[in-house]
C-alpha atoms as a PDB file:
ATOM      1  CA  UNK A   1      36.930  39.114 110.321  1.00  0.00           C
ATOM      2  CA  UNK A   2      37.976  36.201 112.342  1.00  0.00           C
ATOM      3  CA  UNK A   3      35.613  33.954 113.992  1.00  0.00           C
ATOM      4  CA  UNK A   4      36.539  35.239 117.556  1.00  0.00           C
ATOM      5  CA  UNK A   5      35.665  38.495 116.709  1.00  0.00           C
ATOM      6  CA  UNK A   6      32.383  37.342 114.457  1.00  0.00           C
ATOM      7  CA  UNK A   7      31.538  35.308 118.061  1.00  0.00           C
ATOM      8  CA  UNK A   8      32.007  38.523 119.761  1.00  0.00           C
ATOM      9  CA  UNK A   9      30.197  40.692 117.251  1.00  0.00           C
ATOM     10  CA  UNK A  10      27.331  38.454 117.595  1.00  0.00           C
ATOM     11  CA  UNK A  11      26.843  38.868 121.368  1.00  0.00           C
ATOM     12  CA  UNK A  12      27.987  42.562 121.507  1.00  0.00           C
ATOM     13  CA  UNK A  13      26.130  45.619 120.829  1.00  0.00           C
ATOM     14  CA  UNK A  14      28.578  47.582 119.086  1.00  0.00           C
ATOM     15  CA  UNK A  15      31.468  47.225 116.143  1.00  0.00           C
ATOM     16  CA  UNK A  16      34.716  46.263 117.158  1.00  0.00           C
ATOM     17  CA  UNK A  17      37.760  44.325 115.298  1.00  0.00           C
ATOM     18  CA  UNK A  18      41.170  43.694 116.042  1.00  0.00           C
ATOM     19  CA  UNK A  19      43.400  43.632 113.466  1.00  0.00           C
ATOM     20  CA  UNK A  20      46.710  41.769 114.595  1.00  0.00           C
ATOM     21  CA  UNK A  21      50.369  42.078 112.798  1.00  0.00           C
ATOM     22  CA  UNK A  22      51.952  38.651 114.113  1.00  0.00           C
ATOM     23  CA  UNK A  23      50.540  35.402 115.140  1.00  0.00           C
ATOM     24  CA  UNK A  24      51.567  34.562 119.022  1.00  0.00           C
ATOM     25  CA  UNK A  25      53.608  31.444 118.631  1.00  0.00           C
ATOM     26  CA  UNK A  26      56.156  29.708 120.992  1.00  0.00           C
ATOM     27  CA  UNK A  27      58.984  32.769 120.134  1.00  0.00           C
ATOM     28  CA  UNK A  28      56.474  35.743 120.789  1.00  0.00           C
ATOM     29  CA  UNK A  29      55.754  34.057 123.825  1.00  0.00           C
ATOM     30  CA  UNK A  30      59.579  33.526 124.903  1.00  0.00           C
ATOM     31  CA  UNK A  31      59.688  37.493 123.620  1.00  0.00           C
ATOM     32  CA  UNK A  32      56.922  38.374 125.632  1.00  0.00           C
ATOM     33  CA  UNK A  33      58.239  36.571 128.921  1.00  0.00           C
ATOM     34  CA  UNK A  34      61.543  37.829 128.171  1.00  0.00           C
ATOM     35  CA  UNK A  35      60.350  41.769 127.747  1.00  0.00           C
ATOM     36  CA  UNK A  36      57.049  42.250 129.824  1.00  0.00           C
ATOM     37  CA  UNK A  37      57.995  40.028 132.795  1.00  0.00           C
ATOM     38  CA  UNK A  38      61.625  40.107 133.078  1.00  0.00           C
ATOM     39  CA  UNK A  39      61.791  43.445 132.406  1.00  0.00           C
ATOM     40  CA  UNK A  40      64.266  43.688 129.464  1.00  0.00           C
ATOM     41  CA  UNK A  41      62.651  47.092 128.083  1.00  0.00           C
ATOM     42  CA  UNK A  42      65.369  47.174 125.718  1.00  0.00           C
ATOM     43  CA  UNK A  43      63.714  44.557 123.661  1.00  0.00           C
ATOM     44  CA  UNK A  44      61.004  47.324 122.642  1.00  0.00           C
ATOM     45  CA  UNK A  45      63.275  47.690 119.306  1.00  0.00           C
ATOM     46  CA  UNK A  46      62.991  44.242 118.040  1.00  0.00           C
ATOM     47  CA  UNK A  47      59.081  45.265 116.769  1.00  0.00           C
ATOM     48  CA  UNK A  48      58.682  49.141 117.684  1.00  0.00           C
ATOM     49  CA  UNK A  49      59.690  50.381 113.818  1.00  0.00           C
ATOM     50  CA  UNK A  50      57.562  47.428 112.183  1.00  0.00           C
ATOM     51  CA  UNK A  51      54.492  47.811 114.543  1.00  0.00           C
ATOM     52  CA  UNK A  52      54.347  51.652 114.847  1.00  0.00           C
ATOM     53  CA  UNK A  53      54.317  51.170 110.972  1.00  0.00           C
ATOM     54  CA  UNK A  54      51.443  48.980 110.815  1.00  0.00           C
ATOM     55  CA  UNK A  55      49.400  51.120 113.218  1.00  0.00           C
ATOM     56  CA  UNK A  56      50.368  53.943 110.841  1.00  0.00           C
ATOM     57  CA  UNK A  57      47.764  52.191 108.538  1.00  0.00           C
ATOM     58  CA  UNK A  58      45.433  52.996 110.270  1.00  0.00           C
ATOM     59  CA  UNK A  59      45.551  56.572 109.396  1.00  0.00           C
ATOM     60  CA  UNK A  60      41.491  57.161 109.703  1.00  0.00           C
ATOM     61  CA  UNK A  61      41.234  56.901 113.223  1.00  0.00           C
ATOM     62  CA  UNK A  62      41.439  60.683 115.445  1.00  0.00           C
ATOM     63  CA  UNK A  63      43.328  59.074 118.158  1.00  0.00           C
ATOM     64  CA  UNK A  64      45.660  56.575 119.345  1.00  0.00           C
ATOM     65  CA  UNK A  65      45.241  55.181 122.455  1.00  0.00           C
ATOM     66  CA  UNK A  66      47.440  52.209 124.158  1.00  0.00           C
ATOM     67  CA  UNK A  67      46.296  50.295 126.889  1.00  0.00           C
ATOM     68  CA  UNK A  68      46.909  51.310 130.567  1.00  0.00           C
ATOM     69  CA  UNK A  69      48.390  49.314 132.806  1.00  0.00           C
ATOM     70  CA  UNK A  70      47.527  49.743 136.537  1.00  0.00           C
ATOM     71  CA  UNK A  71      49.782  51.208 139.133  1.00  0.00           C
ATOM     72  CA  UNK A  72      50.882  47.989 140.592  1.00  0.00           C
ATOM     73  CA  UNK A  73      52.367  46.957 137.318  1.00  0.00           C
ATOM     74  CA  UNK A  74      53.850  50.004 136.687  1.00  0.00           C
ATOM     75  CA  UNK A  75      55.455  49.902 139.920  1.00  0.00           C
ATOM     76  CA  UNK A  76      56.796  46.121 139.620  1.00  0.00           C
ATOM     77  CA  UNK A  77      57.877  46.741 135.961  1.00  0.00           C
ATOM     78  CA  UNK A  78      59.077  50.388 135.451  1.00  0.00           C
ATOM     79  CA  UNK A  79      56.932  50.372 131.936  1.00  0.00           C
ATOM     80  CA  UNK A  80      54.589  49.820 129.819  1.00  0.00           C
ATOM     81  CA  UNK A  81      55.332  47.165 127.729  1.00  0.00           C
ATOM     82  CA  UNK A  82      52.736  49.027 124.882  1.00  0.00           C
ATOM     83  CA  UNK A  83      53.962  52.068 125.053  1.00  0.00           C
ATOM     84  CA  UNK A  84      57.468  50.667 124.286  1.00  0.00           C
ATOM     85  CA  UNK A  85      56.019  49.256 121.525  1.00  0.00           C
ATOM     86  CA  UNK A  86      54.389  52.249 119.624  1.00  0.00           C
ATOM     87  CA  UNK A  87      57.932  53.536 118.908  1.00  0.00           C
ATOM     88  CA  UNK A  88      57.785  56.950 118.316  1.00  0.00           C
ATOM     89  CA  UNK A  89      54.302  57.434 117.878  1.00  0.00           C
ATOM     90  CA  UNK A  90      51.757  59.883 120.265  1.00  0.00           C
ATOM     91  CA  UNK A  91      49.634  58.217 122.847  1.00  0.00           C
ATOM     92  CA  UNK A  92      46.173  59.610 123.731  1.00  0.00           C
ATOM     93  CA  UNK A  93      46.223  59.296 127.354  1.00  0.00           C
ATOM     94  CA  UNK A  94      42.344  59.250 128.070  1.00  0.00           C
ATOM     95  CA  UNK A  95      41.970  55.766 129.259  1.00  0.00           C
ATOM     96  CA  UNK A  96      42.684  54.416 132.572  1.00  0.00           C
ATOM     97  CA  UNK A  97      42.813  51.251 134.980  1.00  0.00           C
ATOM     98  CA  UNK A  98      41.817  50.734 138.245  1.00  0.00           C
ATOM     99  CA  UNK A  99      42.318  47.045 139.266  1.00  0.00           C
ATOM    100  CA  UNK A 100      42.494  45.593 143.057  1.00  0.00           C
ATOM    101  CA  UNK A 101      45.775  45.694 144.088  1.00  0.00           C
ATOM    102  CA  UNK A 102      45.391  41.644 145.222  1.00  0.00           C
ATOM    103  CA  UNK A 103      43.915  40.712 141.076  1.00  0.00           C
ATOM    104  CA  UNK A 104      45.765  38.634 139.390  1.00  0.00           C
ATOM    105  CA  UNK A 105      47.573  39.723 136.236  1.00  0.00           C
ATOM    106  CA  UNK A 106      45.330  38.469 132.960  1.00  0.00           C
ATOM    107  CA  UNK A 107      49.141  36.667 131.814  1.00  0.00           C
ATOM    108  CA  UNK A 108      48.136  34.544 135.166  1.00  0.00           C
ATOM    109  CA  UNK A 109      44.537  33.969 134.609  1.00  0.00           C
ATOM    110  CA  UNK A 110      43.594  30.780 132.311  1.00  0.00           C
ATOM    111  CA  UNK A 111      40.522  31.487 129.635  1.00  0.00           C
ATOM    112  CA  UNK A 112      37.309  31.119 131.276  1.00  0.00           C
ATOM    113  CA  UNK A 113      39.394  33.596 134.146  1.00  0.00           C
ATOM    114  CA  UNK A 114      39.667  36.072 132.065  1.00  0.00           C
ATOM    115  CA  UNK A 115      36.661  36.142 129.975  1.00  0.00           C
ATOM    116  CA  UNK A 116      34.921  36.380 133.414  1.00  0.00           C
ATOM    117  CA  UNK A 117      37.322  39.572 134.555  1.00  0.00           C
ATOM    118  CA  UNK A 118      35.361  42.759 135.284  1.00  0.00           C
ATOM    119  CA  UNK A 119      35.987  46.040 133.565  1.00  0.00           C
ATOM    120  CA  UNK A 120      38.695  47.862 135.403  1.00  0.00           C
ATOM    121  CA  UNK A 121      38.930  50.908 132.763  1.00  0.00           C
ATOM    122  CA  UNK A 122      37.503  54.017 133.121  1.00  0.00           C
ATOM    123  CA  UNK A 123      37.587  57.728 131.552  1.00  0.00           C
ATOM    124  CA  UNK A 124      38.667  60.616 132.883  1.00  0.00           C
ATOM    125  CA  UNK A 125      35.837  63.221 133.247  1.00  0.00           C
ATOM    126  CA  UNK A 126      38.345  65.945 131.971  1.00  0.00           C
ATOM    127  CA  UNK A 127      38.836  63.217 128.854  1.00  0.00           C
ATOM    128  CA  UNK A 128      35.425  62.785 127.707  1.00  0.00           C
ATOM    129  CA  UNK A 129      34.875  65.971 125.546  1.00  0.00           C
ATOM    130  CA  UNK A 130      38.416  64.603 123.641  1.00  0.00           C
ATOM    131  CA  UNK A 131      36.557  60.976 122.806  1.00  0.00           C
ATOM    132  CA  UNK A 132      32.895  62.045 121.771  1.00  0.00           C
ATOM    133  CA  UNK A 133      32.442  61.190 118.363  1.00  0.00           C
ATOM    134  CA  UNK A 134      36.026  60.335 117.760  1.00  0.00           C
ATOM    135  CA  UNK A 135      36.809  56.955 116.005  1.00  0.00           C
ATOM    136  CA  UNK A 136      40.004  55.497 118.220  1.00  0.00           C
ATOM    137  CA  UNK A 137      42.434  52.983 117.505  1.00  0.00           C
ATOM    138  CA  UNK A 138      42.937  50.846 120.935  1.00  0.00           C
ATOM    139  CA  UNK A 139      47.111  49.517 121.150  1.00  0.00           C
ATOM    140  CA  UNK A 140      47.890  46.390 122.912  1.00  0.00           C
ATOM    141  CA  UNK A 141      50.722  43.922 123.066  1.00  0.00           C
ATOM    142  CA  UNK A 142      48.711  40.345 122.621  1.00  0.00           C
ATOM    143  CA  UNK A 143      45.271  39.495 121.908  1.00  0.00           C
ATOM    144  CA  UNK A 144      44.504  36.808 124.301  1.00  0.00           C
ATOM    145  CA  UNK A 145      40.750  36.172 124.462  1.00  0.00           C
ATOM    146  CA  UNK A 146      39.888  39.427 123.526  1.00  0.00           C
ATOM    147  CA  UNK A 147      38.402  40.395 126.921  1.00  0.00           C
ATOM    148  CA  UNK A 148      40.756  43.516 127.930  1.00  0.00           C
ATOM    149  CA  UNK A 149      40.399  45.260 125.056  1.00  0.00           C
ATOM    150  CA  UNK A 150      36.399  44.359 124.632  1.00  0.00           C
ATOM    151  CA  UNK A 151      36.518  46.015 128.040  1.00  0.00           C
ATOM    152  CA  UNK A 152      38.204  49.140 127.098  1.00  0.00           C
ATOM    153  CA  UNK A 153      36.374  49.467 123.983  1.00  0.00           C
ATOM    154  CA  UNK A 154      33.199  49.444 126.229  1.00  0.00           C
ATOM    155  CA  UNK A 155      34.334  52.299 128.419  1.00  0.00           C
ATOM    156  CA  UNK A 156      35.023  54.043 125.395  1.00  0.00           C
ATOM    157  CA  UNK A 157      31.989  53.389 123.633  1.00  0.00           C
ATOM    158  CA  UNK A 158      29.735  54.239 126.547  1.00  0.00           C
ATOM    159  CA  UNK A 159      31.524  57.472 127.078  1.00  0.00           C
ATOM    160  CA  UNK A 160      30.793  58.867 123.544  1.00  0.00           C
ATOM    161  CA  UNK A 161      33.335  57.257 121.216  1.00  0.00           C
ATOM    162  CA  UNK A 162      32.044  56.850 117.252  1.00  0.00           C
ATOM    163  CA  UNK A 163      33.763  53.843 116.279  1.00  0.00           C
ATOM    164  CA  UNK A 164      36.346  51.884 118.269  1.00  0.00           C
ATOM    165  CA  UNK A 165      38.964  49.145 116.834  1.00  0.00           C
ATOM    166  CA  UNK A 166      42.506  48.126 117.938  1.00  0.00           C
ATOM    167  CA  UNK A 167      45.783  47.011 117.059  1.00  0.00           C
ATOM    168  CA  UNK A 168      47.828  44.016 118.678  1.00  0.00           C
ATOM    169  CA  UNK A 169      51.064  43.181 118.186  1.00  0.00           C
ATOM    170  CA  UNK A 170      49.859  39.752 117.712  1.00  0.00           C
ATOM    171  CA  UNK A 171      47.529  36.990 118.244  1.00  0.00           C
END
């Protein structure tokens, strides 16, 4: 366990880990520019066989679940970049956003910004009877600070969930 998830172990009041397959580095964050905010969805197949692989791993978990994105990003980028991502596996879709349409993106937000961001996820009422005692496996691009998917491991967590971890592309 790495020591930003021991820190956040220590002040939480649940398990959680991330387990990450790359390192975020100058490149992934040229890649990242290049395929979340210039929109070149193509770029999906650089990592989708290799990372759907590596979530494969993670065969104990009873669903998959990638992170939303809210509608505002949807509607400025056409995708989501996580989605893309998973290749061809399923996506649980019981987990979803709600942020002000005026918030700034987490990408724009420096550390202490997002570590202060509220929790914008939420379940489905129709959704909870699919999470309650189900171990999930959270899907996200990057692992910044942690904070976004600490948030949607809450929502799940409070709604039922038995155990909650995630996979990032990288950190």
């Amino acid at each position: 366990m790495c020591k930003d998830c021991q820190k956040w172990q220590a002040n939480g009041s649940y398990y959680y880990i991330n387990h990450a397959l790359y390192q975020y580095d100058e490149a992934m964050k040229a890649y990242m520019h290049a395929y979340k905010f210039q929109g070149d969805y193509q770029l999906r197949h650089v990592f989708d066989t290799k990372f759907s692989q590596f979530i494969k791993k993670f065969a104990v978990f009873d669903l998959i679940v990638a992170l939303p994105i809210g509608k505002t990003t949807w509607t400025t980028r056409g995708f989501n970049q996580v989605l893309g991502l998973m290749g061809d596996l399923s996506n649980n879709e019981v987990l979803y956003m709600k942020r002000d349409r005026d918030e700034k993106r987490q990408s724009q937000k420096k550390r202490n910004e997002r570590l202060q961001t509220g929790n914008h996820f939420y379940v489905d009422v129709e959704c909870r009877q699919q999470i309650e005692n189900k171990k999930i496996l959270l899907i996200d691009d990057v692992y910044t600070t942690g904070r976004t998917l600490r948030h949607a491991a809450e929502t799940l967590y409070r709604q039922g969930s038995d155990r909650v971890e995630s996979v990032t592309l990288c950190r």
